[in-house]
Structures are given as C-alpha cells and as structure tokens.
C-alpha atoms as a PDB file:
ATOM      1  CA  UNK A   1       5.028 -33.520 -21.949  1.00  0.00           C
ATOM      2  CA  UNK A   2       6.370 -37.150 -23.216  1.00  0.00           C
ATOM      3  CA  UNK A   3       5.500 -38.949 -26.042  1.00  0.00           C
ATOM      4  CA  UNK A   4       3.425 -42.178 -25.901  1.00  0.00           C
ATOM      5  CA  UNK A   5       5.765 -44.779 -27.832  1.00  0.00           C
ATOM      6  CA  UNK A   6       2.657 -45.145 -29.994  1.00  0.00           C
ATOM      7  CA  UNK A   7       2.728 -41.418 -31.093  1.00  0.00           C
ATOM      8  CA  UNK A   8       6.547 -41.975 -32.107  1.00  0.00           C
ATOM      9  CA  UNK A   9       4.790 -45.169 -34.344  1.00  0.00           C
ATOM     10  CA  UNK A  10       2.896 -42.311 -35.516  1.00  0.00           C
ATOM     11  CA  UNK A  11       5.574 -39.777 -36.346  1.00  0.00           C
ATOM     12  CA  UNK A  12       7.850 -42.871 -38.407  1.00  0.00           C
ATOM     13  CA  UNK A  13       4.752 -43.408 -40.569  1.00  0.00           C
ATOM     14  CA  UNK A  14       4.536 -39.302 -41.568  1.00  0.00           C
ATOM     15  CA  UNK A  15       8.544 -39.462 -41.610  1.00  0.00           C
ATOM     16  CA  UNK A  16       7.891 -42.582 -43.974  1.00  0.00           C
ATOM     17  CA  UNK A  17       4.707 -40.879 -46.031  1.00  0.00           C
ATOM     18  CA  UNK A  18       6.251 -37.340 -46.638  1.00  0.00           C
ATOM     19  CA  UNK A  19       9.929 -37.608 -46.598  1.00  0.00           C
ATOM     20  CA  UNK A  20      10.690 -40.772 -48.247  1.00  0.00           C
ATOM     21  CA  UNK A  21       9.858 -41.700 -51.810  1.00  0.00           C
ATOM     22  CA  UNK A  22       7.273 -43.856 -52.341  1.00  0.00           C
ATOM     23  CA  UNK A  23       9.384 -46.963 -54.209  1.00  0.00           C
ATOM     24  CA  UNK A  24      11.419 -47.158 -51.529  1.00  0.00           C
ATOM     25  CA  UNK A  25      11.812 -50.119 -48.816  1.00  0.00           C
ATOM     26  CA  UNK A  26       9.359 -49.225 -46.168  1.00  0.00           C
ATOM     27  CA  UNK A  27      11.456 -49.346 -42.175  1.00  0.00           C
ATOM     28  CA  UNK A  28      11.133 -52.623 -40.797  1.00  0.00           C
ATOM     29  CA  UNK A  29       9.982 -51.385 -36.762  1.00  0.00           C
ATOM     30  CA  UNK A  30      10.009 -54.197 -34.372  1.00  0.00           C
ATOM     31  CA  UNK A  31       7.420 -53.694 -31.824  1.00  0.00           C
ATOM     32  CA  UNK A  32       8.135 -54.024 -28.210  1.00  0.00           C
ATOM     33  CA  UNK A  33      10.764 -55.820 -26.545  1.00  0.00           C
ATOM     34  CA  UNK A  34       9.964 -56.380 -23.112  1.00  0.00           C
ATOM     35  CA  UNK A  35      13.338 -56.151 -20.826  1.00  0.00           C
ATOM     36  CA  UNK A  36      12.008 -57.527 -17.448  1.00  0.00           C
ATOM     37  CA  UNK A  37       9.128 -59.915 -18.514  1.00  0.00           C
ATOM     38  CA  UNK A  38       9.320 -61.677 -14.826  1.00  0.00           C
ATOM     39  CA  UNK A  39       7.476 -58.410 -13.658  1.00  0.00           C
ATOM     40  CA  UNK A  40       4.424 -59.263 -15.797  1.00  0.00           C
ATOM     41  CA  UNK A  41       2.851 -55.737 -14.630  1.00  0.00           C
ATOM     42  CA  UNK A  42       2.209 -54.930 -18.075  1.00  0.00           C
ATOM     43  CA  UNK A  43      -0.884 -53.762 -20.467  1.00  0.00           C
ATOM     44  CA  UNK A  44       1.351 -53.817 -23.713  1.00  0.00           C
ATOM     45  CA  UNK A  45       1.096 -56.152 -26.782  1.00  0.00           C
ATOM     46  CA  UNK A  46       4.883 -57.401 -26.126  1.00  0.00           C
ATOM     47  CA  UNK A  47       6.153 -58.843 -29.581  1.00  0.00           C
ATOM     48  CA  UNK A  48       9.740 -59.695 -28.314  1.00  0.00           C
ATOM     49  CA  UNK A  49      10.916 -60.099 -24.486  1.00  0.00           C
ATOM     50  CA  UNK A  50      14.725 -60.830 -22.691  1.00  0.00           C
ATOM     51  CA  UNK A  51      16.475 -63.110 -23.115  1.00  0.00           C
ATOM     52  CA  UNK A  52      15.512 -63.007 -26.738  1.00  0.00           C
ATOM     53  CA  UNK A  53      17.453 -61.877 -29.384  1.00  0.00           C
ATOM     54  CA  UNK A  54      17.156 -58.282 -30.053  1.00  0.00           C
ATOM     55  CA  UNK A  55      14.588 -57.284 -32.831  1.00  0.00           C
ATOM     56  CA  UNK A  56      16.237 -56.492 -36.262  1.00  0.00           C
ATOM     57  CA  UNK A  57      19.653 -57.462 -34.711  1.00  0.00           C
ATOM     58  CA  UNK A  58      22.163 -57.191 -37.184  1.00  0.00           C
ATOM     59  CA  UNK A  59      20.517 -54.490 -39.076  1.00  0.00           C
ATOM     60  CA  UNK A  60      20.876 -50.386 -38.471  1.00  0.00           C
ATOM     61  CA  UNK A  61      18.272 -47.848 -37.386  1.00  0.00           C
ATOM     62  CA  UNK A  62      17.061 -46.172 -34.678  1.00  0.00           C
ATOM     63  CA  UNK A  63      16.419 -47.579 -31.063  1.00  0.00           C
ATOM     64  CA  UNK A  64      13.853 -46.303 -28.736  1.00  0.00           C
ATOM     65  CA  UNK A  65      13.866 -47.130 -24.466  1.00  0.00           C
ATOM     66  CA  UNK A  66       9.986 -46.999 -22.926  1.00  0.00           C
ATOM     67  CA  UNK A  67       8.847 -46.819 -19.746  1.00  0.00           C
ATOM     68  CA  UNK A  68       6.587 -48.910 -18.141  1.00  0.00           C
ATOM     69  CA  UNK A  69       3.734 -46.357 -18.793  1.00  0.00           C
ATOM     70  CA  UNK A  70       4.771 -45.971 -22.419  1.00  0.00           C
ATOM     71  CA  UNK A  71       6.447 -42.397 -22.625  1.00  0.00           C
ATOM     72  CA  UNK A  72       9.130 -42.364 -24.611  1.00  0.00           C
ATOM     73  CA  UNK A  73      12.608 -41.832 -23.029  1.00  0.00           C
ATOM     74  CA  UNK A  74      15.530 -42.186 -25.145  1.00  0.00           C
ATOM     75  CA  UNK A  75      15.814 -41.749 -28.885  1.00  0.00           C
ATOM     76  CA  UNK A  76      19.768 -43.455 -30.344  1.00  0.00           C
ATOM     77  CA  UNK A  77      20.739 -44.492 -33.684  1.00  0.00           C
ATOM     78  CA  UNK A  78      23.419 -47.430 -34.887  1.00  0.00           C
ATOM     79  CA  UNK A  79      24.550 -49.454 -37.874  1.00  0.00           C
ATOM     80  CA  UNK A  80      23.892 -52.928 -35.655  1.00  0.00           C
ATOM     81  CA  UNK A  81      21.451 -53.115 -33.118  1.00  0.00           C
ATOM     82  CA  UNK A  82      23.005 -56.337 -31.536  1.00  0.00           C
ATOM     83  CA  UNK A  83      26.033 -54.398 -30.689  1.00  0.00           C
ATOM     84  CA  UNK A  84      24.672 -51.417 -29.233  1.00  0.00           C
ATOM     85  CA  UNK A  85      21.786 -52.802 -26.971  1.00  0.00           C
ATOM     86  CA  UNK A  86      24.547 -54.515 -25.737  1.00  0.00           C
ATOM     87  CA  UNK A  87      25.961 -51.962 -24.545  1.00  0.00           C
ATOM     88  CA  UNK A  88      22.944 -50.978 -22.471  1.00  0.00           C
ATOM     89  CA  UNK A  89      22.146 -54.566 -21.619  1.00  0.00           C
ATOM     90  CA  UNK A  90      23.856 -57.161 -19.608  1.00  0.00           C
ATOM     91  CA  UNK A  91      22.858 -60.479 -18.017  1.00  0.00           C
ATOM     92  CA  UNK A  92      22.029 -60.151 -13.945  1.00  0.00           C
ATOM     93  CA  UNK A  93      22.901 -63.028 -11.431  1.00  0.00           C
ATOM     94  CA  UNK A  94      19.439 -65.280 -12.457  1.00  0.00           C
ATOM     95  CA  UNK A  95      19.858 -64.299 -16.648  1.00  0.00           C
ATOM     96  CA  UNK A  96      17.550 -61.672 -16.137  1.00  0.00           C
ATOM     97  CA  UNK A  97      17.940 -58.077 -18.137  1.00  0.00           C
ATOM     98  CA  UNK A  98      19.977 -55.720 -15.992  1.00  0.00           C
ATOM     99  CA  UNK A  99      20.882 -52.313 -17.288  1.00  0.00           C
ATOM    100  CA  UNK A 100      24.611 -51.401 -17.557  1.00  0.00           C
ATOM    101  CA  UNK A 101      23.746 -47.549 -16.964  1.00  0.00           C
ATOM    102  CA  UNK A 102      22.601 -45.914 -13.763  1.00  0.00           C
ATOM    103  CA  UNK A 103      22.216 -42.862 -14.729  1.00  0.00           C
ATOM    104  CA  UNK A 104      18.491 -43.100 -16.769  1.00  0.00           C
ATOM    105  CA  UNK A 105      16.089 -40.331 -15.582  1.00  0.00           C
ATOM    106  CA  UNK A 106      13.475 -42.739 -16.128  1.00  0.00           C
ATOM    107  CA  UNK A 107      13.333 -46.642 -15.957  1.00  0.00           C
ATOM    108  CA  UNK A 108      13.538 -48.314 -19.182  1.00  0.00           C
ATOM    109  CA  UNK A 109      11.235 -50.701 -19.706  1.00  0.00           C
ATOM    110  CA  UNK A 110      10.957 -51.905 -23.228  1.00  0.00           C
ATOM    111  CA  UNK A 111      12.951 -51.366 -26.795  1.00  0.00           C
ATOM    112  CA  UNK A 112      11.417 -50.430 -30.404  1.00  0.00           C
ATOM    113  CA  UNK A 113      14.004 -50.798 -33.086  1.00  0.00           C
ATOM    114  CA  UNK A 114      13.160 -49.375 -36.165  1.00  0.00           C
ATOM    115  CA  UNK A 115      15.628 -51.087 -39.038  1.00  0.00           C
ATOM    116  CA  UNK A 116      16.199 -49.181 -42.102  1.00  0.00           C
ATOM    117  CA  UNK A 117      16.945 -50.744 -45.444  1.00  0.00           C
ATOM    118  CA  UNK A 118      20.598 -51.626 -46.107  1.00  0.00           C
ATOM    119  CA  UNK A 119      20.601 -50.061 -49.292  1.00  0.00           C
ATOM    120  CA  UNK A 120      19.757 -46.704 -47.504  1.00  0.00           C
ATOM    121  CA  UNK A 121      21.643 -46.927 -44.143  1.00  0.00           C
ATOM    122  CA  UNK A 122      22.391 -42.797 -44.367  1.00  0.00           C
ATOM    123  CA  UNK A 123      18.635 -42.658 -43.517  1.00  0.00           C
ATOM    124  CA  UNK A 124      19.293 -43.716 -39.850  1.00  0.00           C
ATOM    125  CA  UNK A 125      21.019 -40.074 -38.794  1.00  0.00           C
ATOM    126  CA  UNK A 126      18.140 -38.485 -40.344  1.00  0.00           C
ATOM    127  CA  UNK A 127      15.085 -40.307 -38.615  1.00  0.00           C
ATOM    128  CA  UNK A 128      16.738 -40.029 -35.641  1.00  0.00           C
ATOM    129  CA  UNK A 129      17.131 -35.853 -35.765  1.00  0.00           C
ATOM    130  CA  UNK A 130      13.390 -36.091 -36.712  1.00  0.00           C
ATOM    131  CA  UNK A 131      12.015 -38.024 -33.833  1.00  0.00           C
ATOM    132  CA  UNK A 132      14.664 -36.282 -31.457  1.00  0.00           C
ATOM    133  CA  UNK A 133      13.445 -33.077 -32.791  1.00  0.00           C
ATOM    134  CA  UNK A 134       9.509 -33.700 -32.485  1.00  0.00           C
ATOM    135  CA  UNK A 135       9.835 -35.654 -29.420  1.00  0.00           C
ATOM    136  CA  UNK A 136       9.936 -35.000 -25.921  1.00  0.00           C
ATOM    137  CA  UNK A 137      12.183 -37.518 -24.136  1.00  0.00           C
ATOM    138  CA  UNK A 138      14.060 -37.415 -20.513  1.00  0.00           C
ATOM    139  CA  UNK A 139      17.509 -38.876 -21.411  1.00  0.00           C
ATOM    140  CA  UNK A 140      18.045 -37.425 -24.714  1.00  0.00           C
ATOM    141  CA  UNK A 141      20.061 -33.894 -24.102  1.00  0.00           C
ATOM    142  CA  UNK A 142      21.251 -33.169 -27.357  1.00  0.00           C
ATOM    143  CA  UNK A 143      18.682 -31.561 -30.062  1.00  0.00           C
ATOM    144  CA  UNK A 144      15.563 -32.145 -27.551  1.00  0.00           C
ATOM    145  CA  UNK A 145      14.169 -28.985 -28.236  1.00  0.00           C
ATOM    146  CA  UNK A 146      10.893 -29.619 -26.408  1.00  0.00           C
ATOM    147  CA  UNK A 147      13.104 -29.629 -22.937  1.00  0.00           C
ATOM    148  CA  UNK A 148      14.799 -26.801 -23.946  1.00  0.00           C
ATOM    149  CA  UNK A 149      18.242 -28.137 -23.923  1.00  0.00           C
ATOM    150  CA  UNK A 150      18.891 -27.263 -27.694  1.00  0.00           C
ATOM    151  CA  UNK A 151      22.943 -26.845 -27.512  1.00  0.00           C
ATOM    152  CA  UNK A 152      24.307 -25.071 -30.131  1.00  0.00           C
END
C-alpha cells in the first residue's frame, strides 16, 4: 500500500528526532509544488506551483513526486534541486509543466523537496535509503522493499 505524502512528513520528523543530533540544522522541506495548477482539481494546501521556481533550488536533498491523490511515488536525491527537476521538467507549447519522462507508473502531480544543511550534505544519501526503505512507492525499483523488488 502507498504512502500518503503526509506520512513521508511524518517519517522526516522521526528520521530528524532519532537519527540526527539535536544541535544540528533542522531539514528545510518545502511543501508542495503544484506542477499543473491550470487543473485546479485539487484539495491540497499548495505552497509553491509551475512556473515557479523550484522550492530550495540551489540547495541538496531529497525530492519526492505525488500524485494527485497524495501517495507517494518516487523517492530521488541531488546536490541541486534546480538542476535535477529539470531534468524531469520542461516547458509545454502554452509554458505549462510537461514531464520529460513517459515512463511514470503513476502521474506526478506535485514535488516536496526536503533541503539538507550545507554543512551536512552526506546526509542526503542517507534520508533517502530511509524513506526508500520505509516507503512504498511505484517508480522507485531499487531498495523498495515493500514491492519486493529489493536487488541485491
């Protein structure tokens, strides 16, 4: 079963609580950025929406795509969010968000970035093998133990 975007919200704060030390700079998570905004069919608190700049832009972290309904379906990591939703991203014919890919088992909807602090940039690989790890997702195949895909 996927993950409600909110329950991955969830699962940063415990990563935050109980794997982090306490003086530390807390993650810096964006809230949503809405990719189609024309379609206005949605219930969501949108914080950010296309053709905005991306949340956290030239900072590092990890990425999340949402459906419509809120599931979770891909979990990615980078050192500059800018760059890399990029490569997802593109402009269509009337500036509107279309998606590079084709190949998404679900339809990506909205973008959480979760920036974490320069001075501990390492911390990206390991938030990401947590949430990857403890969350169900369609287009993550690597380490997605929940679909069973685990390769070793």
């Amino acid at each position: 079963m996927m993950k409600k975007y909110t329950e991955a919200i969830d699962m940063i704060a415990y990563y935050q609580e109980n794997f982090r030390h306490p003086k530390m700079e807390q993650f810096c998570i964006s809230g949503l950025y809405d990719l189609f905004p024309e379609r206005g069919d949605t219930e969501f608190q949108i914080k950010h929406k296309w053709p905005e700049c991306w949340p956290n832009v030239e900072k590092g972290g990890v990425y999340m795509f949402i459906d419509v309904t809120g599931n979770v379906l891909y979990i990615g990591k980078t050192n500059k969010f800018g760059r890399r939703l990029g490569n997802y991203c593109m402009y269509n014919e009337t500036k509107g968000c279309k998606l590079k890919q084709d190949t998404w088992k679900g339809q990506p909807r909205f973008v959480i970035t979760v920036a974490v602090p320069d001075s501990t940039w390492f911390e990206a690989y390991s938030l990401e093998a947590y949430l990857i790890d403890n969350i169900p997702t369609s287009d993550n195949v690597m380490g997605n133990k929940a679909y069973g895909t685990l390769q070793g």
